[in-house]
Protein backbone atom coordinates (compact mmCIF):
# COMPACT_ATOMS: atom_id res chain seq x y z
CA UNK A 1 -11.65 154.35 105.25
CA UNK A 2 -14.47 156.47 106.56
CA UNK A 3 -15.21 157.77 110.49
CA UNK A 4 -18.56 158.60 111.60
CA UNK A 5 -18.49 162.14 112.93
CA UNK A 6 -21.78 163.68 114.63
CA UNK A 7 -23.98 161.18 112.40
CA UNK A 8 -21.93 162.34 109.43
CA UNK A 9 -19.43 160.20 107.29
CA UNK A 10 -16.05 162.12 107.04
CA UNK A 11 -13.24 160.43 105.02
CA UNK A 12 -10.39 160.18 107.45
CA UNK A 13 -7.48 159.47 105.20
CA UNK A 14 -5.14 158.32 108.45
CA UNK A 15 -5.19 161.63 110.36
CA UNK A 16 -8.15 163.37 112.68
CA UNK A 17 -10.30 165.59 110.79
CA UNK A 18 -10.15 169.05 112.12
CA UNK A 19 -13.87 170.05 110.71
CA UNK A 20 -16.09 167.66 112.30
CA UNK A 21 -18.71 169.59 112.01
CA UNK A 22 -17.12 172.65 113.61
CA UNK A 23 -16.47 169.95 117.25
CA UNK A 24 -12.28 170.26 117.16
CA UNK A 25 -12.34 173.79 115.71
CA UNK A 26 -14.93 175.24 118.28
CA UNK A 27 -12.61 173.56 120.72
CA UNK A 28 -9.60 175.21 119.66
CA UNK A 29 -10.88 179.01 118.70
CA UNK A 30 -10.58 179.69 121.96
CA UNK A 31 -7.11 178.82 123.13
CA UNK A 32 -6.07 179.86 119.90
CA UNK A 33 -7.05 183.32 121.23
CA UNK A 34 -5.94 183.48 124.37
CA UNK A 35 -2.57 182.52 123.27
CA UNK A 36 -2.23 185.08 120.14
CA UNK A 37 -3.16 187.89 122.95
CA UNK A 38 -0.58 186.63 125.66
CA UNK A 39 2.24 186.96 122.89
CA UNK A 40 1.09 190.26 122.06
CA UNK A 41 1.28 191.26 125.19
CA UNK A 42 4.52 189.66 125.80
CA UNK A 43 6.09 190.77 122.77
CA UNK A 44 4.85 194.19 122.45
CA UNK A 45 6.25 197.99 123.11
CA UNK A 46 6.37 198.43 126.66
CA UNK A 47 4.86 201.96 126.29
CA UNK A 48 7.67 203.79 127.99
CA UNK A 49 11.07 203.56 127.52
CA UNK A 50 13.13 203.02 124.75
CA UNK A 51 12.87 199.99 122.61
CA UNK A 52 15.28 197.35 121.17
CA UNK A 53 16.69 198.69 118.09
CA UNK A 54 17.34 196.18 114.98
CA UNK A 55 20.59 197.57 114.41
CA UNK A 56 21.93 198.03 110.53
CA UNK A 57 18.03 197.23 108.99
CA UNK A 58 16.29 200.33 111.65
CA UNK A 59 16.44 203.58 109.95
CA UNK A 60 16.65 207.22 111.43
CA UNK A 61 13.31 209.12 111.07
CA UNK A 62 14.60 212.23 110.50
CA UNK A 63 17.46 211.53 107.42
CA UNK A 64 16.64 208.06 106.53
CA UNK A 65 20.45 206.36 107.31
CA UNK A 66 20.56 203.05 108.65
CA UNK A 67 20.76 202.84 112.49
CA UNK A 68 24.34 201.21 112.70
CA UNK A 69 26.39 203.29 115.84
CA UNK A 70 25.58 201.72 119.09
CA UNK A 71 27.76 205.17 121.15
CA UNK A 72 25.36 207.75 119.22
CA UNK A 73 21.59 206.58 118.48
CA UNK A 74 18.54 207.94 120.02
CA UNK A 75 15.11 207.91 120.27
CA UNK A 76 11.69 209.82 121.00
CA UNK A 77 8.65 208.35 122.45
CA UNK A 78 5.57 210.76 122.81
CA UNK A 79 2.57 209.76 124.57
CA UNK A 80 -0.09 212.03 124.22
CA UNK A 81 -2.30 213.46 127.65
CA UNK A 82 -5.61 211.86 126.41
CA UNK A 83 -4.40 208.56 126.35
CA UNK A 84 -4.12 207.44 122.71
CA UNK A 85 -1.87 205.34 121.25
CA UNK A 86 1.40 206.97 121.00
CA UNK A 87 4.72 206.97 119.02
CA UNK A 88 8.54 206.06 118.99
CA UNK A 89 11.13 206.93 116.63
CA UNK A 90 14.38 206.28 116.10
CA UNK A 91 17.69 208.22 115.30
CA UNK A 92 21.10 207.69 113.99
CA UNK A 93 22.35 211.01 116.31
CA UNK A 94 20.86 212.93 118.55
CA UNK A 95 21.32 215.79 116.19
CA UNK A 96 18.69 214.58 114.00
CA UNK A 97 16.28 213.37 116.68
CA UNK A 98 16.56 217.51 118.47
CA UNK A 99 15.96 218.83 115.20
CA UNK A 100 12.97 216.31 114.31
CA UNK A 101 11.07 217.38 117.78
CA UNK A 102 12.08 221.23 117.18
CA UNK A 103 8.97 220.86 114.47
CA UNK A 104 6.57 218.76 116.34
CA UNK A 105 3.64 220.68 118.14
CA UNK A 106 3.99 218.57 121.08
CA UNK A 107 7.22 218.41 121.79
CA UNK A 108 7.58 220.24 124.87
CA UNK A 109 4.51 218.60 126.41
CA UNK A 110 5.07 216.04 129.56
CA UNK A 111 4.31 212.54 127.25
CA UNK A 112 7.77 213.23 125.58
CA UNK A 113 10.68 211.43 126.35
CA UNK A 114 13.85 211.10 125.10
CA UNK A 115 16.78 208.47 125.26
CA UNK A 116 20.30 208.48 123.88
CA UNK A 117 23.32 206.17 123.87
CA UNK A 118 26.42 206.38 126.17
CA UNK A 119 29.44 207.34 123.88
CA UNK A 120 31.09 204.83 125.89
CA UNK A 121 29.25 201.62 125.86
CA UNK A 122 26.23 202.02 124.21
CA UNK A 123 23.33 201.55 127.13
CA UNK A 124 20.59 203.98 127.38
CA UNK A 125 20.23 207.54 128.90
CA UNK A 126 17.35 209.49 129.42
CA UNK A 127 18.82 212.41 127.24
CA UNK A 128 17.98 215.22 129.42
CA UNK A 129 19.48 214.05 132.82
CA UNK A 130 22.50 213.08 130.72
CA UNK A 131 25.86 215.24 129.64
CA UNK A 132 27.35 215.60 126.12
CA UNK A 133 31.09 216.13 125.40
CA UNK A 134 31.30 218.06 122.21
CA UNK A 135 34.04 216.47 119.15
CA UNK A 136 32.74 213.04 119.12
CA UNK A 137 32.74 211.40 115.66
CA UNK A 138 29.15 210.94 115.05
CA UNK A 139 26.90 210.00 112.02
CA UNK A 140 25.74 212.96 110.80
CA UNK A 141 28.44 215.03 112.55
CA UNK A 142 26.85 217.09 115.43
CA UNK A 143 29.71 215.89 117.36
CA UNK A 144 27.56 214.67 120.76
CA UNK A 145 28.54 212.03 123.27
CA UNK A 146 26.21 211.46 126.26
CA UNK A 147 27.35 210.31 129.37
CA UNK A 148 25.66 210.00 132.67
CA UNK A 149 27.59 211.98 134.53
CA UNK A 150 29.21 215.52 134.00
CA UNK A 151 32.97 216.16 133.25
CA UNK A 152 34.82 219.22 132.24
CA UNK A 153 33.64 220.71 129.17
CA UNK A 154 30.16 218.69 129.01
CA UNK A 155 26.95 220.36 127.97
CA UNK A 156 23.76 219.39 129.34
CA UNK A 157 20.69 219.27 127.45
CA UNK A 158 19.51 222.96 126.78
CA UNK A 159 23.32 223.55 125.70
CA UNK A 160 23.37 220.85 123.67
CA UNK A 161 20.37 221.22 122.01
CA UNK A 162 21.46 224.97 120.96
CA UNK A 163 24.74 223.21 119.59
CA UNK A 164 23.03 221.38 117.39
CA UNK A 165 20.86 224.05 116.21
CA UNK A 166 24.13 225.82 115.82
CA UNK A 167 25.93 223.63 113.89
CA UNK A 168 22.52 222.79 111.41
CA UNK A 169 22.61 226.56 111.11
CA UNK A 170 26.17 226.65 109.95
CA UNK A 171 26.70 224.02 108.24
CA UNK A 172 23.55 222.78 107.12
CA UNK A 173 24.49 219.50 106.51
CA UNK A 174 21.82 218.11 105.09
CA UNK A 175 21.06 220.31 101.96
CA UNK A 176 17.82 221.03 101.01
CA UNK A 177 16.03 217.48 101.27
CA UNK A 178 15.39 217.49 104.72
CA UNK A 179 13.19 221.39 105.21
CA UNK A 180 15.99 223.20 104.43
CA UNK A 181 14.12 225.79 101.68
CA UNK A 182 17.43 227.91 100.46
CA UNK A 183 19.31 225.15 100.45
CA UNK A 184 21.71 225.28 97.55
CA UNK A 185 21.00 223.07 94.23
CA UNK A 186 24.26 221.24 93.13
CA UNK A 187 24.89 221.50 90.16
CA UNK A 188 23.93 219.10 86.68
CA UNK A 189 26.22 216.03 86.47
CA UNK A 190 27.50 216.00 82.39
């Protein structure tokens, strides 16, 4: 069986041809469109903030573990002056995300912000309003709990930061793979 379509013949086959000459696809490029920008918009990065993290597949920037405690991940979002598009990036401690934006050129400039975990229950914390008790079990062992409010004992930020810088210093826990240049070379496996 055959339809006429615009003066043409177009087998039909039991279904509506979509290519008509171009009539239902013209008709349909446009809503197409509109829709494929409205989820995009919908489902995109909200620009500030931090962002839903796909816990056990989401891996830290800095050391490359799997994102997998809920008390002790964080994140950095920088959004440069001029307006560009910026960046987020994820942590498995804050250890690891202090030490990442101790090398960045940018990091002290105002686009920068920074969000950790409550030790307690996991929602987020704009890391330097928040306060860090020290012996925490964490993933890569800087020992850092945020909270949002102070208790006895807590560090804020600037403390905390140097603590981490303190313990990388004496422990250097992550050998040389991560900028760490006289790092020690284990030894052959025989």
């Amino acid at each position: 069986m055959h339809k006429v379509c615009v003066g043409r013949a177009v087998p039909d086959g039991g279904r509506r041809s979509l290519t008509c000459d171009g009539i239902y696809r013209r008709r349909w490029k446009p809503v197409v469109f509109a829709m494929s920008l409205l989820l995009a918009a919908c489902s995109g990065d909200p620009g500030t903030g931090p962002v839903e993290v796909k816990w056990d597949r989401d891996v830290c920037t800095r050391c490359n573990m799997v994102l997998s405690d809920r008390q002790h991940a964080a994140q950095v979002r920088h959004t440069p002056a001029d307006g560009s598009r910026g960046q987020l990036k994820k942590f498995d401690d804050l250890g690891c995300a202090v030490l990442w934006l101790d090398q960045q050129p940018w990091q002290a400039e105002p686009g920068v912000e920074i969000w950790v975990t409550d030790h307690r229950d996991g929602h987020w914390l704009d890391a330097r309003s928040a306060f860090y008790l020290t012996g925490q079990l964490t993933p890569m062992q800087y020992g850092l709990g945020a909270q949002s409010e102070a208790a006895d004992g807590s560090l804020d930020f600037d403390q905390a930061r140097l603590h981490v810088q303190q313990v990388e210093q004496q422990f250097n826990i992550h050998g040389g793979n991560l900028g760490h240049p006289d790092a020690p070379v284990p030894p052959p496996i025989r």
